[in-house]
PDB file of N, CA and C in Angstrom:
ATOM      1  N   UNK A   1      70.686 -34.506 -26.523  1.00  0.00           N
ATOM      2  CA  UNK A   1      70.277 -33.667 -25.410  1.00  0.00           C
ATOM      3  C   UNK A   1      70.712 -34.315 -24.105  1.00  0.00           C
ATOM      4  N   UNK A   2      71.384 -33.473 -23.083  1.00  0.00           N
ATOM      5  CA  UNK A   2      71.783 -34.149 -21.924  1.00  0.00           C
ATOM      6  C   UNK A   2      70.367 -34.182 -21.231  1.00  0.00           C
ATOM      7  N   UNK A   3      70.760 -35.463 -20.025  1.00  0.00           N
ATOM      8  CA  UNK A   3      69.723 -35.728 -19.080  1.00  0.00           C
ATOM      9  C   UNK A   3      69.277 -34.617 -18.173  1.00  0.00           C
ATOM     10  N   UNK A   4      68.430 -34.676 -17.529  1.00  0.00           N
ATOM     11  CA  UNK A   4      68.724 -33.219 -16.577  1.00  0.00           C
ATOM     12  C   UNK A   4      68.780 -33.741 -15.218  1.00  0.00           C
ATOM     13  N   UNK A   5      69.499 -33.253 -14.137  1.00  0.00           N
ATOM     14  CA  UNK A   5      70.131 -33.406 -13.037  1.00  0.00           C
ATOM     15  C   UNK A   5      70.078 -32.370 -11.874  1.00  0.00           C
ATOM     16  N   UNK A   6      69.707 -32.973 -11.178  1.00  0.00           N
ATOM     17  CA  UNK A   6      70.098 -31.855  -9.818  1.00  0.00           C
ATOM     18  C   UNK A   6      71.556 -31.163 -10.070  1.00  0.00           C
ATOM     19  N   UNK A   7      71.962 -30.082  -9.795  1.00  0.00           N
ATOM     20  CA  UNK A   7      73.168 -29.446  -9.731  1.00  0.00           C
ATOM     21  C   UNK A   7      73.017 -28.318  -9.230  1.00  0.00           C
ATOM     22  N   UNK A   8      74.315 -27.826  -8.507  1.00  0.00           N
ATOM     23  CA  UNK A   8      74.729 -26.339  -7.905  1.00  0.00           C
ATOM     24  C   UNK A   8      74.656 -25.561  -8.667  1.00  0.00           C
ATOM     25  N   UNK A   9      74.373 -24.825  -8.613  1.00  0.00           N
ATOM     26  CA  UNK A   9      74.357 -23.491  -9.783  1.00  0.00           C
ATOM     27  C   UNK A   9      75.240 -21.707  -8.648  1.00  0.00           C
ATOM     28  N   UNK A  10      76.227 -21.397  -9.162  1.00  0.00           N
ATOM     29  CA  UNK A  10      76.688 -20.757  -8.866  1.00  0.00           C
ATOM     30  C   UNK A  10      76.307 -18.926  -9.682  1.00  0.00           C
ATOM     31  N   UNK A  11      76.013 -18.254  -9.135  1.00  0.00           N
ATOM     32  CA  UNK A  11      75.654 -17.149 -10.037  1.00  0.00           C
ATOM     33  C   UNK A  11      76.185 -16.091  -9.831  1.00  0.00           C
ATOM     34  N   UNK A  12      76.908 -15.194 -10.230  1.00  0.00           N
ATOM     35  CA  UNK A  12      78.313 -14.211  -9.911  1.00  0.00           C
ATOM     36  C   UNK A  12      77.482 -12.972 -10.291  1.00  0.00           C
ATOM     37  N   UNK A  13      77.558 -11.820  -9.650  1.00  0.00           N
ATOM     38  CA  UNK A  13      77.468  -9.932 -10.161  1.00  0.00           C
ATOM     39  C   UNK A  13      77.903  -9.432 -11.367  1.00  0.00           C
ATOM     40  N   UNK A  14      79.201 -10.251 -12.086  1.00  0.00           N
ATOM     41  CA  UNK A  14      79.335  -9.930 -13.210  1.00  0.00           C
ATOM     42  C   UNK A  14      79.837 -10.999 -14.161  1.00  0.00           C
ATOM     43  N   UNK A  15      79.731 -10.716 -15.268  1.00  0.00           N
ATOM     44  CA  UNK A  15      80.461 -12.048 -16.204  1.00  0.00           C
ATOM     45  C   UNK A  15      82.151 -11.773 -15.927  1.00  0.00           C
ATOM     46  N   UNK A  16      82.849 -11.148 -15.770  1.00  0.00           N
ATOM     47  CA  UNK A  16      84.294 -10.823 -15.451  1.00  0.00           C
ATOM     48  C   UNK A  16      84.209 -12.233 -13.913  1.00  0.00           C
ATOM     49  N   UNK A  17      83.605 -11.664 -13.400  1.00  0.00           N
ATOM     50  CA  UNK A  17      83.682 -12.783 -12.049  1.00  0.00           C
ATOM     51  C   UNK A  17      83.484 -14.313 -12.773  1.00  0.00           C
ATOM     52  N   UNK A  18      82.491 -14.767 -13.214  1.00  0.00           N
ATOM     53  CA  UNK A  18      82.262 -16.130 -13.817  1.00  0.00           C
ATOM     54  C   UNK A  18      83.588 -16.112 -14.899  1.00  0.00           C
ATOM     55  N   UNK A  19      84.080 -15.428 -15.648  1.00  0.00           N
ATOM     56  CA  UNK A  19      85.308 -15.716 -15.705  1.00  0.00           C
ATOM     57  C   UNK A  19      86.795 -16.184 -15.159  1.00  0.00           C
ATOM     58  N   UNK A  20      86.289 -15.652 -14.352  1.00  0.00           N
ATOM     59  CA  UNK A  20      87.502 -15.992 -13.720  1.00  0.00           C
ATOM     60  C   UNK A  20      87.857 -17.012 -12.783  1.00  0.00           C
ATOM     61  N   UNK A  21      86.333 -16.884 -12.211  1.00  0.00           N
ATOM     62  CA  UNK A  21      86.033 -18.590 -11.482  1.00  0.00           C
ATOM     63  C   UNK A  21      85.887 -19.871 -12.588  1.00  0.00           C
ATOM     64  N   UNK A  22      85.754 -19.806 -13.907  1.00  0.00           N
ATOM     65  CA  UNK A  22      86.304 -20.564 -14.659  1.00  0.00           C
ATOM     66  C   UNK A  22      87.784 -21.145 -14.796  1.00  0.00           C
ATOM     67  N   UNK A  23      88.647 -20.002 -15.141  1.00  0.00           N
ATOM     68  CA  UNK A  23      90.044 -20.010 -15.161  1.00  0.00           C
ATOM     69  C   UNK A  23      90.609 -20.599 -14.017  1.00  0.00           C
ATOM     70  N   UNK A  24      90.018 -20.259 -12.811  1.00  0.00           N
ATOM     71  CA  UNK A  24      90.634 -20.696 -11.656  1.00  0.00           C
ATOM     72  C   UNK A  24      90.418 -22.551 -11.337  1.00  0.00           C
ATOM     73  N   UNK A  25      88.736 -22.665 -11.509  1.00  0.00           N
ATOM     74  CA  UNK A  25      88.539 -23.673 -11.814  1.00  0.00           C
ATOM     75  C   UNK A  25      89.344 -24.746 -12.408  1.00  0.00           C
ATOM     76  N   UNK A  26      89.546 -24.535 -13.799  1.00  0.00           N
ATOM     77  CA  UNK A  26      90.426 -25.479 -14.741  1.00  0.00           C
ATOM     78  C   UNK A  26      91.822 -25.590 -14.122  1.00  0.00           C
ATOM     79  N   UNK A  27      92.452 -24.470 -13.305  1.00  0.00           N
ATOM     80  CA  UNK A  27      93.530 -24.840 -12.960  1.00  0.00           C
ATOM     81  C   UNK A  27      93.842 -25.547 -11.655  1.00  0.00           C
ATOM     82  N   UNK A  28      92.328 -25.566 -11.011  1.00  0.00           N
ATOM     83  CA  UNK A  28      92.431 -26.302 -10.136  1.00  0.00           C
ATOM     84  C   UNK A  28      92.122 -27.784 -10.284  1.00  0.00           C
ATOM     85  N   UNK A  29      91.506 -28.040 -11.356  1.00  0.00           N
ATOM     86  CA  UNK A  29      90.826 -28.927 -12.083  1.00  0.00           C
ATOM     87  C   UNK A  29      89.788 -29.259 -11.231  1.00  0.00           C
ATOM     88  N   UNK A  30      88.891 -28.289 -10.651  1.00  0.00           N
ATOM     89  CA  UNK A  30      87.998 -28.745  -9.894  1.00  0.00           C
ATOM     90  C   UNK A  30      86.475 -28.624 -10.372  1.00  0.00           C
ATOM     91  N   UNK A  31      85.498 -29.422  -9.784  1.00  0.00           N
ATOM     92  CA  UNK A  31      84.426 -29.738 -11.176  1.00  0.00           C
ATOM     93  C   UNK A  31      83.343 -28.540 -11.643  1.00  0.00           C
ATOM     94  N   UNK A  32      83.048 -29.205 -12.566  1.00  0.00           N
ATOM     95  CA  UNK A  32      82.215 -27.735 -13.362  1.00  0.00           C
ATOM     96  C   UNK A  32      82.012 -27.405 -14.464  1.00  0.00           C
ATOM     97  N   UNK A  33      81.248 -26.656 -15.175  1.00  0.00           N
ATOM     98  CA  UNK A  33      81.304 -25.675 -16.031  1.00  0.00           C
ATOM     99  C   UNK A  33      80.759 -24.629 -16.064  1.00  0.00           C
ATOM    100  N   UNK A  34      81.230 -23.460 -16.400  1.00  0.00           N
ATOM    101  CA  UNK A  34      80.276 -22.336 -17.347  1.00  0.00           C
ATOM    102  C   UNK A  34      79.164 -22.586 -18.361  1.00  0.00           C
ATOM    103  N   UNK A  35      77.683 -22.223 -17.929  1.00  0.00           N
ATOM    104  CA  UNK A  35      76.824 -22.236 -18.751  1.00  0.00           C
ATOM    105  C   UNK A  35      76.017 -21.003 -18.750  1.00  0.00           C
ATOM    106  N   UNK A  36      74.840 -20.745 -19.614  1.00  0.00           N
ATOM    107  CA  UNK A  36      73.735 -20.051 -19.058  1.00  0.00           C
ATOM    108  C   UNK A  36      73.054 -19.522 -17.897  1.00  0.00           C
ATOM    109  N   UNK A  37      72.328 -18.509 -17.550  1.00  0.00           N
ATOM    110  CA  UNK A  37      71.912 -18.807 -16.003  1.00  0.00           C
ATOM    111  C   UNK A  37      70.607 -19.946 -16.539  1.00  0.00           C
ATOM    112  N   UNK A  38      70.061 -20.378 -16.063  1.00  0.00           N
ATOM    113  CA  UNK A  38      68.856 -21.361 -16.424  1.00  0.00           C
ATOM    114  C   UNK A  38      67.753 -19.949 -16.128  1.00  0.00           C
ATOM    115  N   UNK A  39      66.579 -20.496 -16.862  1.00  0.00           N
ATOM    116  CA  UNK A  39      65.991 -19.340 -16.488  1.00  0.00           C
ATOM    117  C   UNK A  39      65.088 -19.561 -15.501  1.00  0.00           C
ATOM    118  N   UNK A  40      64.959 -20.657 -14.618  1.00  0.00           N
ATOM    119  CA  UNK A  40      64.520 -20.290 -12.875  1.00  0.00           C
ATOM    120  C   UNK A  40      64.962 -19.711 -12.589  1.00  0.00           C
ATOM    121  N   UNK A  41      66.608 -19.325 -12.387  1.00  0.00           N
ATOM    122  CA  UNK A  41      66.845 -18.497 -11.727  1.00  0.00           C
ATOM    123  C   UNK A  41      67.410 -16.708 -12.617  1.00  0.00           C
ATOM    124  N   UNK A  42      67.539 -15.918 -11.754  1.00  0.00           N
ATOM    125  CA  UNK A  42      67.091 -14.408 -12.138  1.00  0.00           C
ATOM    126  C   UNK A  42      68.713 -14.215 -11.753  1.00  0.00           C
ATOM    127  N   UNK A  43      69.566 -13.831 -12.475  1.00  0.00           N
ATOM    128  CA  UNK A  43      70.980 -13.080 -11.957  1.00  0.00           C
ATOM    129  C   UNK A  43      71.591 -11.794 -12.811  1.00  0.00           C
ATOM    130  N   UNK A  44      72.664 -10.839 -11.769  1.00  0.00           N
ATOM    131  CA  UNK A  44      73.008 -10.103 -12.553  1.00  0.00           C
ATOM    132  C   UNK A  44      73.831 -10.086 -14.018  1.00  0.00           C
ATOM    133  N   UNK A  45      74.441 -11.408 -13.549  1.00  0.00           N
ATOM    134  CA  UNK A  45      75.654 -11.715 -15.160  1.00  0.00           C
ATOM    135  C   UNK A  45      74.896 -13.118 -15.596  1.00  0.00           C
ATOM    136  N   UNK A  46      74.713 -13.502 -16.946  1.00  0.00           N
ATOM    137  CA  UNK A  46      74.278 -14.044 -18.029  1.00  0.00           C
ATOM    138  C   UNK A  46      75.051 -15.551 -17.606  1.00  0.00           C
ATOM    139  N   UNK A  47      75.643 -15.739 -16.738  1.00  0.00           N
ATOM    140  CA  UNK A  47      76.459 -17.163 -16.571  1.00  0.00           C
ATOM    141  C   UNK A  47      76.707 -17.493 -15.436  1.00  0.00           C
ATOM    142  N   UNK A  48      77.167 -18.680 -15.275  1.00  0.00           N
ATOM    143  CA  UNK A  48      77.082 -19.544 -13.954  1.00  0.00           C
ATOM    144  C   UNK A  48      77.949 -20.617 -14.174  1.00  0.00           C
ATOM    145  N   UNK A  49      78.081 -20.963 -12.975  1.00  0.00           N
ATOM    146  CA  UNK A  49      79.066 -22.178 -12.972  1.00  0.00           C
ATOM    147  C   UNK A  49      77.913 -23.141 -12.191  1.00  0.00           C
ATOM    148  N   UNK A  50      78.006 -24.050 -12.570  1.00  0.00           N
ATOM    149  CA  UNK A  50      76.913 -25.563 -13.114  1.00  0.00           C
ATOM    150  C   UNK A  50      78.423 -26.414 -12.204  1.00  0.00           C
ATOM    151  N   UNK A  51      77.931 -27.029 -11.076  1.00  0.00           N
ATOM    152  CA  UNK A  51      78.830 -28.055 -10.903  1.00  0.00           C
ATOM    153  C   UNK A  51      78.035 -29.243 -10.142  1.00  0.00           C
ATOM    154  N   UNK A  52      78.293 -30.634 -10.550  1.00  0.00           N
ATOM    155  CA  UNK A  52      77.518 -31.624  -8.954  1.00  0.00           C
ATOM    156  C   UNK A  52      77.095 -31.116  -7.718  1.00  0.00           C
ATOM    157  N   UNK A  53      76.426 -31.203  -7.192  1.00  0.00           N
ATOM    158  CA  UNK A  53      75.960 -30.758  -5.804  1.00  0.00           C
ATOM    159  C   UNK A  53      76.932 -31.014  -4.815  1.00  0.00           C
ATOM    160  N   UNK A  54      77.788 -32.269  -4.820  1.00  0.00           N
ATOM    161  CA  UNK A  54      78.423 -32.528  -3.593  1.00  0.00           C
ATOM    162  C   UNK A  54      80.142 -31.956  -3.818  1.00  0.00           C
ATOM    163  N   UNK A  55      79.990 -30.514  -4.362  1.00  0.00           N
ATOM    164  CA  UNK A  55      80.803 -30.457  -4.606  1.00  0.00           C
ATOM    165  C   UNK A  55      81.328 -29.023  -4.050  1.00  0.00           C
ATOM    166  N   UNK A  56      80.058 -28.839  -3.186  1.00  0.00           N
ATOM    167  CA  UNK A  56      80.033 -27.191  -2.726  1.00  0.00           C
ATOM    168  C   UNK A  56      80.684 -27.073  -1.940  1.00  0.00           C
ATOM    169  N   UNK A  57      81.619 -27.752  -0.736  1.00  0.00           N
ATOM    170  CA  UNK A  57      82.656 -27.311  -0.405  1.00  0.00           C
ATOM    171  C   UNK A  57      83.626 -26.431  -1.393  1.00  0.00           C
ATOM    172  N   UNK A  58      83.800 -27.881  -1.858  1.00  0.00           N
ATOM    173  CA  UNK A  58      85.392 -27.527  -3.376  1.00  0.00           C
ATOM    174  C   UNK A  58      85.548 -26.138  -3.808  1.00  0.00           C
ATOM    175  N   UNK A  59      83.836 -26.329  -4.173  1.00  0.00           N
ATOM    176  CA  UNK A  59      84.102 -24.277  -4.854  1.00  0.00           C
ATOM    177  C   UNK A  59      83.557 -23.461  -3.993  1.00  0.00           C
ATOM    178  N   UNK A  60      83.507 -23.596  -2.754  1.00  0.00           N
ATOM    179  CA  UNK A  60      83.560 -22.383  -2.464  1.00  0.00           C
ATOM    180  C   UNK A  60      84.972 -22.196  -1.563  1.00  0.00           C
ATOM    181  N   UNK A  61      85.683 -23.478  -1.382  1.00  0.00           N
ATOM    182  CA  UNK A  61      87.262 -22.782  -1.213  1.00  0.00           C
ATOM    183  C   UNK A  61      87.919 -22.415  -2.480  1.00  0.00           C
ATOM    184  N   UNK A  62      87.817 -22.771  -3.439  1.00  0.00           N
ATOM    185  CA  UNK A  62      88.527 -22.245  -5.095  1.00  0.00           C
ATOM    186  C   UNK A  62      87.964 -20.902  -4.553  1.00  0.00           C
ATOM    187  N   UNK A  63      86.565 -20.169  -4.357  1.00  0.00           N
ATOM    188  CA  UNK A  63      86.117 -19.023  -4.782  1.00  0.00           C
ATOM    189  C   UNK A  63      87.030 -18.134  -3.761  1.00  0.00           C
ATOM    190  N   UNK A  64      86.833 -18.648  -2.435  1.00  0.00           N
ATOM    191  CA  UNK A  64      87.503 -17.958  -1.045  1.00  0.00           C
ATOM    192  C   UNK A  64      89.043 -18.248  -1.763  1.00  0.00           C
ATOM    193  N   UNK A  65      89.938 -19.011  -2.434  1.00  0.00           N
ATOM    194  CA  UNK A  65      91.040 -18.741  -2.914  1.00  0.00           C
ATOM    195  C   UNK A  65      91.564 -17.816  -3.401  1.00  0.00           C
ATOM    196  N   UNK A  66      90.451 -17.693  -4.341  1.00  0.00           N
ATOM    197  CA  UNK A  66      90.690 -16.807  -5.556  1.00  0.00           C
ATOM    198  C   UNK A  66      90.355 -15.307  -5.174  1.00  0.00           C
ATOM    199  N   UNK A  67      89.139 -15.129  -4.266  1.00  0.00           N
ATOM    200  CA  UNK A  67      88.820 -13.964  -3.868  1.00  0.00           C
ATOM    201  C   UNK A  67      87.159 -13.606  -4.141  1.00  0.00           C
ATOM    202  N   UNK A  68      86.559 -14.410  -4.825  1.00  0.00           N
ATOM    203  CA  UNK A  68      85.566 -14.398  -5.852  1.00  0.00           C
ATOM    204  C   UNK A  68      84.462 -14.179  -4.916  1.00  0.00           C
ATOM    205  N   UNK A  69      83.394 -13.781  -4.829  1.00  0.00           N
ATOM    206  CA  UNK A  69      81.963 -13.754  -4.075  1.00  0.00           C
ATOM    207  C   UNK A  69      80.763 -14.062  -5.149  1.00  0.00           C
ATOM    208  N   UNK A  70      79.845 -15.063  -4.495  1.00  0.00           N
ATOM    209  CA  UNK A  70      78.918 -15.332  -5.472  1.00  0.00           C
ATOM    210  C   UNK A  70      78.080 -14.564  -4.926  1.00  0.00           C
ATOM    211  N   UNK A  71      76.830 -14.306  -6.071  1.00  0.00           N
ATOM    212  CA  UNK A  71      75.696 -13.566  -5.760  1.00  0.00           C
ATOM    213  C   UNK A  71      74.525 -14.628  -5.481  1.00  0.00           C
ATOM    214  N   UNK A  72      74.899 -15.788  -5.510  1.00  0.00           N
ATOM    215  CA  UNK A  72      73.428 -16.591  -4.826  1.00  0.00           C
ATOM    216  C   UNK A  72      74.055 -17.861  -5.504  1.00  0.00           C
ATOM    217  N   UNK A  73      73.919 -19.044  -4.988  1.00  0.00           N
ATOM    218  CA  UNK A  73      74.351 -20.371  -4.736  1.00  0.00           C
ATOM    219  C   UNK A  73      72.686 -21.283  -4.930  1.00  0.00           C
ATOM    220  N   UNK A  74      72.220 -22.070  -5.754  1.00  0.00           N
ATOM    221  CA  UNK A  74      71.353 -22.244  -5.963  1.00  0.00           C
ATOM    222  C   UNK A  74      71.368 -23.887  -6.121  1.00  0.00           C
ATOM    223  N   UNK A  75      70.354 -24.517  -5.932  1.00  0.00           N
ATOM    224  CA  UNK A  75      70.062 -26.505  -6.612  1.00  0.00           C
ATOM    225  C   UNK A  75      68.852 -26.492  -7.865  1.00  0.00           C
ATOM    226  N   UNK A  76      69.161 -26.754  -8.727  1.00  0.00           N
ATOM    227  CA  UNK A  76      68.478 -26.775  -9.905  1.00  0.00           C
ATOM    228  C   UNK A  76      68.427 -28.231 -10.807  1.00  0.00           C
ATOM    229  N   UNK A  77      67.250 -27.997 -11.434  1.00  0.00           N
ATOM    230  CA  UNK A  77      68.022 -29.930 -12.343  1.00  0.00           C
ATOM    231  C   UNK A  77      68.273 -28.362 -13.776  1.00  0.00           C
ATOM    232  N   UNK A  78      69.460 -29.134 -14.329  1.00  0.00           N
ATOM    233  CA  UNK A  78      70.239 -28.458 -15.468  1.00  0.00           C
ATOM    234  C   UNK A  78      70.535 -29.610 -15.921  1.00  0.00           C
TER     235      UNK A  78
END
């Protein structure tokens, strides 16, 4: 079982969006993953991107790159 940690939690309108901010992600190799939403928080699509906290610049220029809009930007331990 991983430790649990403060982290960003990114939460998108649809799973097509968390897709794609995945894809974009990996090719940017910038940090992260796709997980669950945790269930503190309440979103429209079933997934999220989980990244370090000090990392919320990074993605939200990947997202403004890509085109992407999150539906709520959150700090959680995950």
């Amino acid at each position: 079982m991983r430790k649990k940690e403060l982290m960003l939690i990114v939460t998108f309108h649809t799973t097509a969006d968390a897709m794609a901010m995945e894809k974009r992600c990996k090719q940017l190799q910038a940090p992260g993953r796709l997980i669950p939403v945790p269930r503190s928080i309440s979103a429209g699509c079933g997934l999220c991107w989980c990244a370090p906290t000090d990392s919320q610049e990074q993605i939200r220029a990947v997202m403004a790159q890509v085109g992407l809009r999150e539906e709520a930007m959150h700090t959680c331990m995950v």
